[in-house]
N, C-alpha and C. Protein backbone atom coordinates (compact mmCIF):
# COMPACT_ATOMS: atom_id res chain seq x y z
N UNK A 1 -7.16 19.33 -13.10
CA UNK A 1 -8.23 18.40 -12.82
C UNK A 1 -7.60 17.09 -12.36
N UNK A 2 -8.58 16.51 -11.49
CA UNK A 2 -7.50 14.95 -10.70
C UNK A 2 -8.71 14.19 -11.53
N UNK A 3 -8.20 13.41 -11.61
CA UNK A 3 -8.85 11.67 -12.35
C UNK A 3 -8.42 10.47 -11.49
N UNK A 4 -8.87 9.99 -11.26
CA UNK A 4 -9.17 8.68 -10.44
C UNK A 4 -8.82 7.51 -11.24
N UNK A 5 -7.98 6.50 -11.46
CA UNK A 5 -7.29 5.78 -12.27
C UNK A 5 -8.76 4.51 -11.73
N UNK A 6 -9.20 4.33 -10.79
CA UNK A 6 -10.02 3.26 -10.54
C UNK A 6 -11.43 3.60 -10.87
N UNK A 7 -11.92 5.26 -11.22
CA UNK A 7 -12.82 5.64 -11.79
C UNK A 7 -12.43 5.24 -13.21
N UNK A 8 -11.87 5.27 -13.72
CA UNK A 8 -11.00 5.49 -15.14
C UNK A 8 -11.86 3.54 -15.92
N UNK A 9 -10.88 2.74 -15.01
CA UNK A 9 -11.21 1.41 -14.91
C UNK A 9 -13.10 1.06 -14.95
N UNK A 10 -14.00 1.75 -14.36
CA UNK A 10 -14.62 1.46 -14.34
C UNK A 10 -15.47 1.48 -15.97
N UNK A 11 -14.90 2.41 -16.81
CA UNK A 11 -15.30 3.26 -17.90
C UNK A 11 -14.57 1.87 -18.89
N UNK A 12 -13.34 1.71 -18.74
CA UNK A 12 -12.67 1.11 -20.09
C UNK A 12 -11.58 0.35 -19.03
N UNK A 13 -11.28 -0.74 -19.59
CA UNK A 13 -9.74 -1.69 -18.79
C UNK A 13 -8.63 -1.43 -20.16
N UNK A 14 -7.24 -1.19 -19.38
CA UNK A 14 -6.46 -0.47 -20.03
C UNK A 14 -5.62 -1.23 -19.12
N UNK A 15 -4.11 -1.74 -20.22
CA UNK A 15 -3.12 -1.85 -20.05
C UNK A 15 -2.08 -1.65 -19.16
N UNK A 16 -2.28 -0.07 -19.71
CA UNK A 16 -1.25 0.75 -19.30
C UNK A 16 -0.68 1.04 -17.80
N UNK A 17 0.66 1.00 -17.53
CA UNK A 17 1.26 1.32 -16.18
C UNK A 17 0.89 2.89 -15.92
N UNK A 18 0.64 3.62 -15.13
CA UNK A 18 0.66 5.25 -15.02
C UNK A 18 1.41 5.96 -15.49
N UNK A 19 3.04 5.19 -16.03
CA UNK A 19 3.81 6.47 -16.77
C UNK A 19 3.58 5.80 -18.02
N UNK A 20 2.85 5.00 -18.48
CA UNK A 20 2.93 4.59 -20.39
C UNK A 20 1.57 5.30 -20.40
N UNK A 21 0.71 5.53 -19.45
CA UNK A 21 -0.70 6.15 -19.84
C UNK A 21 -0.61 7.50 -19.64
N UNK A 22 0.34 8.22 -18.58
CA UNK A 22 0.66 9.41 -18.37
C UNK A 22 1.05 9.91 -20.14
N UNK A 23 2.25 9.19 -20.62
CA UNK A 23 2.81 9.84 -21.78
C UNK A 23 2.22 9.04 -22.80
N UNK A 24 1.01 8.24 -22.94
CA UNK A 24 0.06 8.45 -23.80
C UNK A 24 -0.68 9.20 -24.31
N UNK A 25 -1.26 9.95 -22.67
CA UNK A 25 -2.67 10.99 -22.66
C UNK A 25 -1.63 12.54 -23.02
N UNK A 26 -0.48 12.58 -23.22
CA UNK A 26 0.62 13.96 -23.16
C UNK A 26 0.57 13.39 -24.92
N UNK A 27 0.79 12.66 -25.45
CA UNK A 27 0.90 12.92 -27.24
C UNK A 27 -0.31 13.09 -27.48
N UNK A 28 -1.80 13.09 -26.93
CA UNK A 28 -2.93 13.18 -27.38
C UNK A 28 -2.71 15.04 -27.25
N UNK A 29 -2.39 15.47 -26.55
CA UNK A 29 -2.67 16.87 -26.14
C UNK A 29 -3.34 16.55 -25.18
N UNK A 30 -3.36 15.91 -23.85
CA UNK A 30 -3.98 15.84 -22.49
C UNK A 30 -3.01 15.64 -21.68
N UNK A 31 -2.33 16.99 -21.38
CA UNK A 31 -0.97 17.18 -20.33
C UNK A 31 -1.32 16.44 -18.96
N UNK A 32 -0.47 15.48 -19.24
CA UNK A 32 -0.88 14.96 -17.59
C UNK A 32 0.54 15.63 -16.55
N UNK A 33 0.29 16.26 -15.65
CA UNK A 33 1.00 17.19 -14.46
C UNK A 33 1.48 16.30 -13.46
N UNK A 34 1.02 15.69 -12.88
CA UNK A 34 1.77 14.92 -11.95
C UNK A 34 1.06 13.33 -12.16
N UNK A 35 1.65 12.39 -11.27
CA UNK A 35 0.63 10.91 -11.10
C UNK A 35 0.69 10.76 -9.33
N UNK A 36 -0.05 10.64 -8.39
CA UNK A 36 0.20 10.51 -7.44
C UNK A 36 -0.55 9.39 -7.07
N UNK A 37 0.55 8.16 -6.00
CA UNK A 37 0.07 7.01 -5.76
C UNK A 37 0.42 6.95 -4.59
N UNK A 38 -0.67 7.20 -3.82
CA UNK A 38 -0.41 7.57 -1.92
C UNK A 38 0.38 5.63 -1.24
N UNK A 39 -0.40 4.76 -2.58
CA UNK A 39 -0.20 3.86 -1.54
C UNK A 39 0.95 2.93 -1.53
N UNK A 40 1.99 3.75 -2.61
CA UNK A 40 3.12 3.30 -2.82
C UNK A 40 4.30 3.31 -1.65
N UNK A 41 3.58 4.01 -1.10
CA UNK A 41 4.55 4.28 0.12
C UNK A 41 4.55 3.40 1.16
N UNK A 42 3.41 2.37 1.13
CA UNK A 42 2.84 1.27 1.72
C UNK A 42 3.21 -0.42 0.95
N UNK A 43 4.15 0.03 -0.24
CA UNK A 43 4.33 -1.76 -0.75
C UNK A 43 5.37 -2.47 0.52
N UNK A 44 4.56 -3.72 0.79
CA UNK A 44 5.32 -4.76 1.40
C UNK A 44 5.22 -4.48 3.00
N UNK A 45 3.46 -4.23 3.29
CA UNK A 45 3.08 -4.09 4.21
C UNK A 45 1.59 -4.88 4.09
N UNK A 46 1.59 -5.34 4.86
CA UNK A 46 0.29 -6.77 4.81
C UNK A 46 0.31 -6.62 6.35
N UNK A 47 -1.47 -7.34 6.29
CA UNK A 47 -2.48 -7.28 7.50
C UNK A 47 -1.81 -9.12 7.73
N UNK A 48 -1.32 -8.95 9.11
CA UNK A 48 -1.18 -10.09 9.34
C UNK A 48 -1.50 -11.14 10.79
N UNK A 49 -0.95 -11.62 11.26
CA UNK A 49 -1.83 -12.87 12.61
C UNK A 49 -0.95 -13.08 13.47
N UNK A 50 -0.58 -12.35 14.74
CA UNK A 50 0.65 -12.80 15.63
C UNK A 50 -0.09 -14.31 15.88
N UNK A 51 1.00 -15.63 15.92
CA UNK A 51 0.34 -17.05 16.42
C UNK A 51 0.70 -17.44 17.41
N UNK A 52 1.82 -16.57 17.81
CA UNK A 52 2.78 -16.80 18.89
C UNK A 52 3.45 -15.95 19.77
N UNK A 53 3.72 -15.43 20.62
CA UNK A 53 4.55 -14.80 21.64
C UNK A 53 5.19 -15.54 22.97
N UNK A 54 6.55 -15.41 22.68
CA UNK A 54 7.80 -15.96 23.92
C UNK A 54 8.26 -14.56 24.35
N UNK A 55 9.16 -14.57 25.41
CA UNK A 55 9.50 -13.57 25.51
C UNK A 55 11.42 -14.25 24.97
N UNK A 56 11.98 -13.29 24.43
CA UNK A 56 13.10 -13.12 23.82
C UNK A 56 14.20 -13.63 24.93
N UNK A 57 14.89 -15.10 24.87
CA UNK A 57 16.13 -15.47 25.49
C UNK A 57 17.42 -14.49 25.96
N UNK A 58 17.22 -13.32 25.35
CA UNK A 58 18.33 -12.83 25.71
C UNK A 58 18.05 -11.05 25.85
N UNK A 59 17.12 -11.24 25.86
CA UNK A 59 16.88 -9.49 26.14
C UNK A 59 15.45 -9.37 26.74
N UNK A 60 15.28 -8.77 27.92
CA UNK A 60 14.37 -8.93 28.95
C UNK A 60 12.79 -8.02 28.44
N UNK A 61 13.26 -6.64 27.43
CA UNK A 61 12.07 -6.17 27.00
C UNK A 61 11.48 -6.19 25.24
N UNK A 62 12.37 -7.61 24.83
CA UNK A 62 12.00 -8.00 23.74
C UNK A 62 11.06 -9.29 23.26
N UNK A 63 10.24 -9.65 22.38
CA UNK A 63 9.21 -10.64 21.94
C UNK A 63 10.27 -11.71 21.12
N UNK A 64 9.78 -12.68 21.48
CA UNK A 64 9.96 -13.51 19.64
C UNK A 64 8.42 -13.92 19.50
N UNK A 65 8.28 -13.14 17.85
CA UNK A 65 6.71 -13.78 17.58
C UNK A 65 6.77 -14.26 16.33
N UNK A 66 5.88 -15.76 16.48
CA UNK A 66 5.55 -15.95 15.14
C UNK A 66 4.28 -15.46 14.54
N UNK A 67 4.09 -15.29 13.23
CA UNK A 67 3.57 -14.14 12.42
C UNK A 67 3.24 -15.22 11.12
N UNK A 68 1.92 -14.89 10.58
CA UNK A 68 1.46 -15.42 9.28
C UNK A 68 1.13 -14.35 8.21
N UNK A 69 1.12 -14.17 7.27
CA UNK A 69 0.26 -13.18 6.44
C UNK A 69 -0.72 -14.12 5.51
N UNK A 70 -0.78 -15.30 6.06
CA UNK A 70 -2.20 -16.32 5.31
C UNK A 70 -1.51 -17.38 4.71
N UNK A 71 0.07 -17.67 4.21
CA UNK A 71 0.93 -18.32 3.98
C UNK A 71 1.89 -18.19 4.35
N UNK A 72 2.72 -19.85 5.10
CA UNK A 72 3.99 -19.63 5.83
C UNK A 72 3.46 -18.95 7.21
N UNK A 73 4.62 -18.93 7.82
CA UNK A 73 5.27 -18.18 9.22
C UNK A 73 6.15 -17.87 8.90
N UNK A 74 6.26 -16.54 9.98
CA UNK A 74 7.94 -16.08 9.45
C UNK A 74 8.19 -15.51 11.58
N UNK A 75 9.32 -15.55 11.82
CA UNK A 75 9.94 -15.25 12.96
C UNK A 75 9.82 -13.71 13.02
N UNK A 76 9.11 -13.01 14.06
CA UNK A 76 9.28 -11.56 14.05
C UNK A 76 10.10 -11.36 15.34
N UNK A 77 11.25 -10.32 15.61
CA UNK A 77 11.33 -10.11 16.96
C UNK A 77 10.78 -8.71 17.45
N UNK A 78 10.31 -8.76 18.46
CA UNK A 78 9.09 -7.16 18.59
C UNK A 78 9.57 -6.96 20.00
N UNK A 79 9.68 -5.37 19.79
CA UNK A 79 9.85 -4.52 21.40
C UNK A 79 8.62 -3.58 21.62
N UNK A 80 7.94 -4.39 21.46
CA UNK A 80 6.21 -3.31 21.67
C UNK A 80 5.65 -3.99 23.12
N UNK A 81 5.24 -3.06 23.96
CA UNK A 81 5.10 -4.02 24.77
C UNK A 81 3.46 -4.84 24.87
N UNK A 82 2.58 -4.23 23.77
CA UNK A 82 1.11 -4.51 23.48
C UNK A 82 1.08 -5.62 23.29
N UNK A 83 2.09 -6.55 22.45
CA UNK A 83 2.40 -7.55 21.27
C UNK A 83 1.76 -8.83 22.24
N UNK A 84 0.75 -9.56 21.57
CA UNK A 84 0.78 -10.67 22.27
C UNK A 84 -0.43 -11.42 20.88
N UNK A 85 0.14 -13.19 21.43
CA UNK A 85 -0.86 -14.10 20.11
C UNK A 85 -2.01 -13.71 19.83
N UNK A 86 -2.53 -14.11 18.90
CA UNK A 86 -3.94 -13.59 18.24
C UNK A 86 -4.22 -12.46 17.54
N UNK A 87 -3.24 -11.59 17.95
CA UNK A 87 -3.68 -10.10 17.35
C UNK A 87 -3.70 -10.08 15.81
N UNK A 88 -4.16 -9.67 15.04
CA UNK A 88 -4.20 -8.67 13.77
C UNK A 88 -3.07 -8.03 13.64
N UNK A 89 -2.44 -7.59 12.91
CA UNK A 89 -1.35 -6.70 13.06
C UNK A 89 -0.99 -6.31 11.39
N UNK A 90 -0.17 -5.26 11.45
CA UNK A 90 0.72 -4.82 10.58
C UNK A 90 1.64 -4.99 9.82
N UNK A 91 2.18 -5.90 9.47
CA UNK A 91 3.16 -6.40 9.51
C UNK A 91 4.21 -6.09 8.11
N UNK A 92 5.58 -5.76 8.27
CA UNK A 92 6.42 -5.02 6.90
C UNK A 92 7.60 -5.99 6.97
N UNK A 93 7.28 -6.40 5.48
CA UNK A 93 7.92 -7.47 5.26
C UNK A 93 9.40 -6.61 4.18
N UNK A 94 10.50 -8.24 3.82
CA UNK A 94 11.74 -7.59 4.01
C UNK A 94 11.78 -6.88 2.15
N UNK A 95 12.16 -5.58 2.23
CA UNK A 95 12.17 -4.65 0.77
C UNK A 95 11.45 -3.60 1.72
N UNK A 96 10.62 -3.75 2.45
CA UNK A 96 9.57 -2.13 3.13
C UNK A 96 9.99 -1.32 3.24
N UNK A 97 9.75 -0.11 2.81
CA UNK A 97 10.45 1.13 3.84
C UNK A 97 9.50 1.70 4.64
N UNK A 98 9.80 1.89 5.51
CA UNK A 98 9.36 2.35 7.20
C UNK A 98 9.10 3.61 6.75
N UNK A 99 8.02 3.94 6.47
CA UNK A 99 7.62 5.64 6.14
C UNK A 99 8.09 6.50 7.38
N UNK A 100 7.87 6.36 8.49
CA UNK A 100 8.36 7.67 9.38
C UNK A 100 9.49 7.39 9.79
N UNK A 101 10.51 6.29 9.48
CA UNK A 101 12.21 6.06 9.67
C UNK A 101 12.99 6.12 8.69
N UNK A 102 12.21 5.78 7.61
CA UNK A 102 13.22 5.44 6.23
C UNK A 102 14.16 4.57 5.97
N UNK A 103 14.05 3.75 7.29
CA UNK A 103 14.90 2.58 6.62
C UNK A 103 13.95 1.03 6.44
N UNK A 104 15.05 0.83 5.70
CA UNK A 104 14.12 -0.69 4.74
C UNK A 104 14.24 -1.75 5.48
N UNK A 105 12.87 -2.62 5.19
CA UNK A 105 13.51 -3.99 6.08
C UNK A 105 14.28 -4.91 5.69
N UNK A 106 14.73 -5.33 6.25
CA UNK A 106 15.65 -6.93 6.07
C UNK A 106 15.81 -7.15 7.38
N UNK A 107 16.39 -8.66 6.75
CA UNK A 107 16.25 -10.02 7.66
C UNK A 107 17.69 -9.59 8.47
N UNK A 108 17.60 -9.52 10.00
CA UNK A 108 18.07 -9.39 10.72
C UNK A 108 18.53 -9.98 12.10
N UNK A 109 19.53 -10.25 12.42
CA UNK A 109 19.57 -10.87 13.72
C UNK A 109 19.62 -9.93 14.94
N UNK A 110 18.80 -10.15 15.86
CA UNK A 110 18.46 -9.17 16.87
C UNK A 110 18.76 -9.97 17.87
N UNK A 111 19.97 -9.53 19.00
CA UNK A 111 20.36 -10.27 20.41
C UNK A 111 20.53 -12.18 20.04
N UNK A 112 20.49 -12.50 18.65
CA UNK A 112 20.70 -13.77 18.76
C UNK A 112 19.55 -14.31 17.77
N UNK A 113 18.79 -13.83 17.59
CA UNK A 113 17.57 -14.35 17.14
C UNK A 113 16.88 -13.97 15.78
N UNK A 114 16.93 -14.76 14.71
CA UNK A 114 16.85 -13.77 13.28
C UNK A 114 15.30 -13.20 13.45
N UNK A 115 15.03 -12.21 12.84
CA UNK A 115 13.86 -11.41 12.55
C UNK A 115 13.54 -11.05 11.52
N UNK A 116 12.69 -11.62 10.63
CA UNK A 116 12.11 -11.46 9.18
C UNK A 116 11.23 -10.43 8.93
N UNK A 117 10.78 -9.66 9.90
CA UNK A 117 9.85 -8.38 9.27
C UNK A 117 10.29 -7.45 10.65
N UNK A 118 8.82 -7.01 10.42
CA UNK A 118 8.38 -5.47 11.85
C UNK A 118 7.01 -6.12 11.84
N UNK A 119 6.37 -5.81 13.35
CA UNK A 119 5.42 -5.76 13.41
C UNK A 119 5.24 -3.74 13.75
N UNK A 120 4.38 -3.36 13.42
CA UNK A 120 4.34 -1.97 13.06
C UNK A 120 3.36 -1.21 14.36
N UNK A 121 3.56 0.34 14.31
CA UNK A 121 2.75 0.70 15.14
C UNK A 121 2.22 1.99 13.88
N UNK A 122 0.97 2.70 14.64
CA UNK A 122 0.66 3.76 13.71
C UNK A 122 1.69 4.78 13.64
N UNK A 123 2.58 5.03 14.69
CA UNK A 123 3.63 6.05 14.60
C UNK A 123 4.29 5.52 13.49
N UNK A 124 5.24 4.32 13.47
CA UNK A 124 6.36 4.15 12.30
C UNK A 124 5.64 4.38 11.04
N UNK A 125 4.25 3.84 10.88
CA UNK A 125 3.23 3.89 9.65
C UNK A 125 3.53 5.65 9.08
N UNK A 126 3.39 6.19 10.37
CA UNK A 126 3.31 7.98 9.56
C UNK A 126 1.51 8.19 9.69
N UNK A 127 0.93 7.38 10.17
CA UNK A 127 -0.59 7.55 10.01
C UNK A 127 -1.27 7.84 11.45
N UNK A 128 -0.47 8.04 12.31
CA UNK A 128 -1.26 8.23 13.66
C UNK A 128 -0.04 8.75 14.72
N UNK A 129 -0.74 8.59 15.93
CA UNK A 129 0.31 8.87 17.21
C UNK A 129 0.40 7.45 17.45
N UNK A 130 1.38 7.30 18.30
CA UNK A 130 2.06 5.76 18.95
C UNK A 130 1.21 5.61 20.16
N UNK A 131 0.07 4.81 19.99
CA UNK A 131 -0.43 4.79 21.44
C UNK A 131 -0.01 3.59 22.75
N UNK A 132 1.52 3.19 22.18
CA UNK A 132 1.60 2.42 23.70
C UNK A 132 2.39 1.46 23.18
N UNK A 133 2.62 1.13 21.59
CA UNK A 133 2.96 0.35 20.79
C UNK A 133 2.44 -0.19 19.34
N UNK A 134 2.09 -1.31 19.06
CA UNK A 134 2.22 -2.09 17.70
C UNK A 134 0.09 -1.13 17.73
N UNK A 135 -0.04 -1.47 16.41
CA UNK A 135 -0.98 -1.14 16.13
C UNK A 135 -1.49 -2.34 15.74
N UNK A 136 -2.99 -2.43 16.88
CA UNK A 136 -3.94 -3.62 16.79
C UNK A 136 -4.74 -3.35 15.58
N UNK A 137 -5.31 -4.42 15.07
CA UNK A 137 -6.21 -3.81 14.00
C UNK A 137 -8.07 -4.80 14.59
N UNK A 138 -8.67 -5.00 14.13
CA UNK A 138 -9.86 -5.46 14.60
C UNK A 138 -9.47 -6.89 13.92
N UNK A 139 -10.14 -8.16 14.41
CA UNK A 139 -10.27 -9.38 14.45
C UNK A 139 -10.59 -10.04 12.68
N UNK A 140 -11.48 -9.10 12.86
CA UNK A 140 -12.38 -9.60 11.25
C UNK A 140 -11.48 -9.36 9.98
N UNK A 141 -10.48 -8.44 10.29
CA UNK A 141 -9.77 -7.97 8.82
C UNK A 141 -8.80 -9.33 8.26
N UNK A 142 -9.05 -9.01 7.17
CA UNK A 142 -8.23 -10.56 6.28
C UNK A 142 -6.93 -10.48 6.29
N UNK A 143 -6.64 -11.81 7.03
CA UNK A 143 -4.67 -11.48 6.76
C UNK A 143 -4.45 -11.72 5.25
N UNK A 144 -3.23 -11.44 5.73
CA UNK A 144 -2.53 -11.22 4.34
C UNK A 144 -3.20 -9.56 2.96
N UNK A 145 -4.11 -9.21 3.73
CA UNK A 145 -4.75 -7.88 3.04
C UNK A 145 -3.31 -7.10 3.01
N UNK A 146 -2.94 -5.95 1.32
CA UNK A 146 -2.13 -5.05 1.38
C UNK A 146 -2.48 -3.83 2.22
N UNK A 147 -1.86 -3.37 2.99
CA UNK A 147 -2.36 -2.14 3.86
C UNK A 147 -2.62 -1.26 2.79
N UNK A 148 -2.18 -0.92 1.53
CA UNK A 148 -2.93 0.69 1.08
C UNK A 148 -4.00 0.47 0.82
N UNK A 149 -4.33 -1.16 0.57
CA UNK A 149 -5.83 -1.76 0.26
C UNK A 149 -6.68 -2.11 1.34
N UNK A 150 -6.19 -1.73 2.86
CA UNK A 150 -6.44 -2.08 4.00
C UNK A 150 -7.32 -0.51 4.21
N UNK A 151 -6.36 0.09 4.05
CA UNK A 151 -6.86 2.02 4.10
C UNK A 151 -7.86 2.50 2.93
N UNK A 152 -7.48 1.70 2.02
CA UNK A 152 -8.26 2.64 0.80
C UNK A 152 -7.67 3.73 0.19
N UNK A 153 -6.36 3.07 0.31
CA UNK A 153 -5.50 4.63 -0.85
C UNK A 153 -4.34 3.49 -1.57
N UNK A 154 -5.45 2.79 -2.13
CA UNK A 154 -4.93 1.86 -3.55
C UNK A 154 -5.15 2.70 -5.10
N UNK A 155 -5.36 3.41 -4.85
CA UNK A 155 -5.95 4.52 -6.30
C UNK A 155 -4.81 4.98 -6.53
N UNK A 156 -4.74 5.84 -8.02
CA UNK A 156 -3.66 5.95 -8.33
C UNK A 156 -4.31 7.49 -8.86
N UNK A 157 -4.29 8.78 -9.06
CA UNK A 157 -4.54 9.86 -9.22
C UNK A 157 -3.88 10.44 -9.83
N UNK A 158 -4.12 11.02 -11.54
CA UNK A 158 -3.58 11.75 -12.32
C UNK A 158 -3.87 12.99 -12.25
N UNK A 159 -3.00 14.00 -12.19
CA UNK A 159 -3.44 15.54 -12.23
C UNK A 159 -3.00 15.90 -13.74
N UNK A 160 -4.32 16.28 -14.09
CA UNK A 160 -4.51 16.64 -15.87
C UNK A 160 -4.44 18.09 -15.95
N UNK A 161 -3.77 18.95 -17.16
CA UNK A 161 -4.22 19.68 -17.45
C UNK A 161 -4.72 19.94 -18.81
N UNK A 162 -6.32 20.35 -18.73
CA UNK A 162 -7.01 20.50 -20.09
C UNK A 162 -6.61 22.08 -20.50
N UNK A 163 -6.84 22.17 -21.70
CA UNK A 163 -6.75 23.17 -22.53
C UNK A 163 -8.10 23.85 -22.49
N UNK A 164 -8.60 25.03 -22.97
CA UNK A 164 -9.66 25.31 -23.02
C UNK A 164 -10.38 24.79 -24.06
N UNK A 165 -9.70 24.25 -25.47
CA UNK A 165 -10.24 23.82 -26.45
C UNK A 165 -11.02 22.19 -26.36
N UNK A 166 -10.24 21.64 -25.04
CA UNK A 166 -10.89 20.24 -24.84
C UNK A 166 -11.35 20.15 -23.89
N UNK A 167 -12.57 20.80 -23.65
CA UNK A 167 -13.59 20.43 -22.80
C UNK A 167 -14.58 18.83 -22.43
N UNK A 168 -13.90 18.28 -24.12
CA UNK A 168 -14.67 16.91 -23.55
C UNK A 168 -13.80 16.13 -22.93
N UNK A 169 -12.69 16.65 -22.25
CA UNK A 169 -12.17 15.87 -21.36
C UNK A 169 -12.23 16.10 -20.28
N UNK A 170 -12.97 17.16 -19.59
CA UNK A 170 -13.19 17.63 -18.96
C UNK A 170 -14.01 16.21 -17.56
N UNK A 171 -13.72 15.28 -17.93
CA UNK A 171 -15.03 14.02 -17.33
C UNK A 171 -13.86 12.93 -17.20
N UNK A 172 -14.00 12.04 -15.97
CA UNK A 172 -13.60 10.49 -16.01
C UNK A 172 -14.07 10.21 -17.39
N UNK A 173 -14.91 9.90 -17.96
CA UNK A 173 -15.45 9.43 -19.09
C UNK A 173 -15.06 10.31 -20.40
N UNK A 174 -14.66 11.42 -20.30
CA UNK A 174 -14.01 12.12 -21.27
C UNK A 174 -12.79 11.65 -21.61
N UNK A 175 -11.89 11.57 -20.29
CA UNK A 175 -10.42 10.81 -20.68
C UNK A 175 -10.50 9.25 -21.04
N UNK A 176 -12.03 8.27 -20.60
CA UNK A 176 -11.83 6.97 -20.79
C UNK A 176 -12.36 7.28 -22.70
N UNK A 177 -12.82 8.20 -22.73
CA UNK A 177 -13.00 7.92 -24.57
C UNK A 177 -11.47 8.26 -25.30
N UNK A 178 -11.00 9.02 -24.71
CA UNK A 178 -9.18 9.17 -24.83
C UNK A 178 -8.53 7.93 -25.64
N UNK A 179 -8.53 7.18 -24.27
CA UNK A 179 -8.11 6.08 -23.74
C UNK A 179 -8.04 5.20 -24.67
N UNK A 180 -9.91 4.65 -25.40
CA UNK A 180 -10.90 3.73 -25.70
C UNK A 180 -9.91 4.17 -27.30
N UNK A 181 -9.90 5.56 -27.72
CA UNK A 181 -9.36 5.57 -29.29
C UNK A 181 -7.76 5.70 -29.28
N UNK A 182 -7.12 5.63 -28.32
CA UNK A 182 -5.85 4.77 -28.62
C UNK A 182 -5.62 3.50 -28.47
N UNK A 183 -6.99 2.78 -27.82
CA UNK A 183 -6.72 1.50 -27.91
C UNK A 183 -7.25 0.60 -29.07
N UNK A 184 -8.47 1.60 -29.55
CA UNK A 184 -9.33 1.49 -31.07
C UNK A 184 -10.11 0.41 -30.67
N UNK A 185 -10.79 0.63 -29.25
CA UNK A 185 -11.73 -0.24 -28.40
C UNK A 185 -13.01 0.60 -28.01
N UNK A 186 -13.93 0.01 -27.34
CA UNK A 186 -14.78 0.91 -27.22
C UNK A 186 -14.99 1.10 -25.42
N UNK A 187 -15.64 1.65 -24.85
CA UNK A 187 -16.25 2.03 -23.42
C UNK A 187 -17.11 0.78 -22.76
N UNK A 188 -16.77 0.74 -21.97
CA UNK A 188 -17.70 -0.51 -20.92
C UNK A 188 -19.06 -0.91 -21.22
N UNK A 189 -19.27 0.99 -21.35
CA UNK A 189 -20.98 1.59 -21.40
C UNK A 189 -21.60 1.25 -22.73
N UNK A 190 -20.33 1.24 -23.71
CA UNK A 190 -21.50 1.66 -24.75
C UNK A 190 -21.44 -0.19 -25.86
């Protein structure tokens, strides 16, 4: 059975990180099987604001852009050729790992010019095809937004296995009464 950690929340607010609640709900007798957090794969990726585009002093099919995520600027250098001021964008700041490259960002000097992030396309994301370059996003979206919170795979998903004898866990609300008597608290609801 999968459980919804933000269904969970809605029932009872709990402490717990996913592996202190994982091997909480495992001494109750509620085997938890895996924890899967899609949007971990996404830390240190923010919706951000190209403010600026030059074209790069020393390399003819490269950008220098400046870039906000809602505080500060930071120097990006970009070889997309879409990239231009105003846009919305992607942006993976330095610790990221590049899901379809695997390598992490850091601060880099490119042809002369330091570069503090990526501006991203859906290919490097792992979430689409590359249509031409950087991936625009629409006008209205809030910079500085976390992209797994941008997508909607900020949830965190426990795969349980019940016994036949505990059927009342069988419910989001079965595991938040779990929960509620190891914390010796009660339910939202009641």
């Amino acid at each position: 059975m999968k459980i919804s950690q933000a269904w969970l929340k809605e029932y009872i607010d709990f402490p717990h990180s996913p592996e202190e609640l994982s091997d909480a709900l495992t001494m109750l007798g509620i085997e938890v099987e895996a924890i899967h957090d899609d949007g971990k794969k996404f830390n240190g990726f923010f919706t951000g604001k190209v403010l600026t585009r030059e074209k790069h002093p020393n390399a003819d099919k490269l950008s220098v852009c400046t870039v906000t995520l809602g505080e500060g600027e930071q120097t990006i250098v970009c070889g997309a050729p879409n990239v231009s001021a105003g846009q919305t964008v992607v942006v993976a700041t330095q610790g990221a790992i590049v899901p379809a490259a695997g390598f992490e960002i850091s601060i880099r000097k490119i042809r002369g010019i330091e570069s503090n992030g990526m501006i991203c396309s859906r290919a490097e994301l792992g979430i689409g095809e590359d249509d031409g370059g950087i991936w625009v996003l629409p006008d209205d979206v809030p910079i500085g937004t976390p992209l797994a919170e941008y997508l909607g795979i900020n949830d965190i998903i426990y795969e349980i296995g019940i016994t036949p004898n505990r059927a009342d866990c069988l419910s989001h609300i079965g595991i938040a009464r779990e929960i509620a008597s190891l914390q010796n608290t009660k339910l939202k609801s009641e």
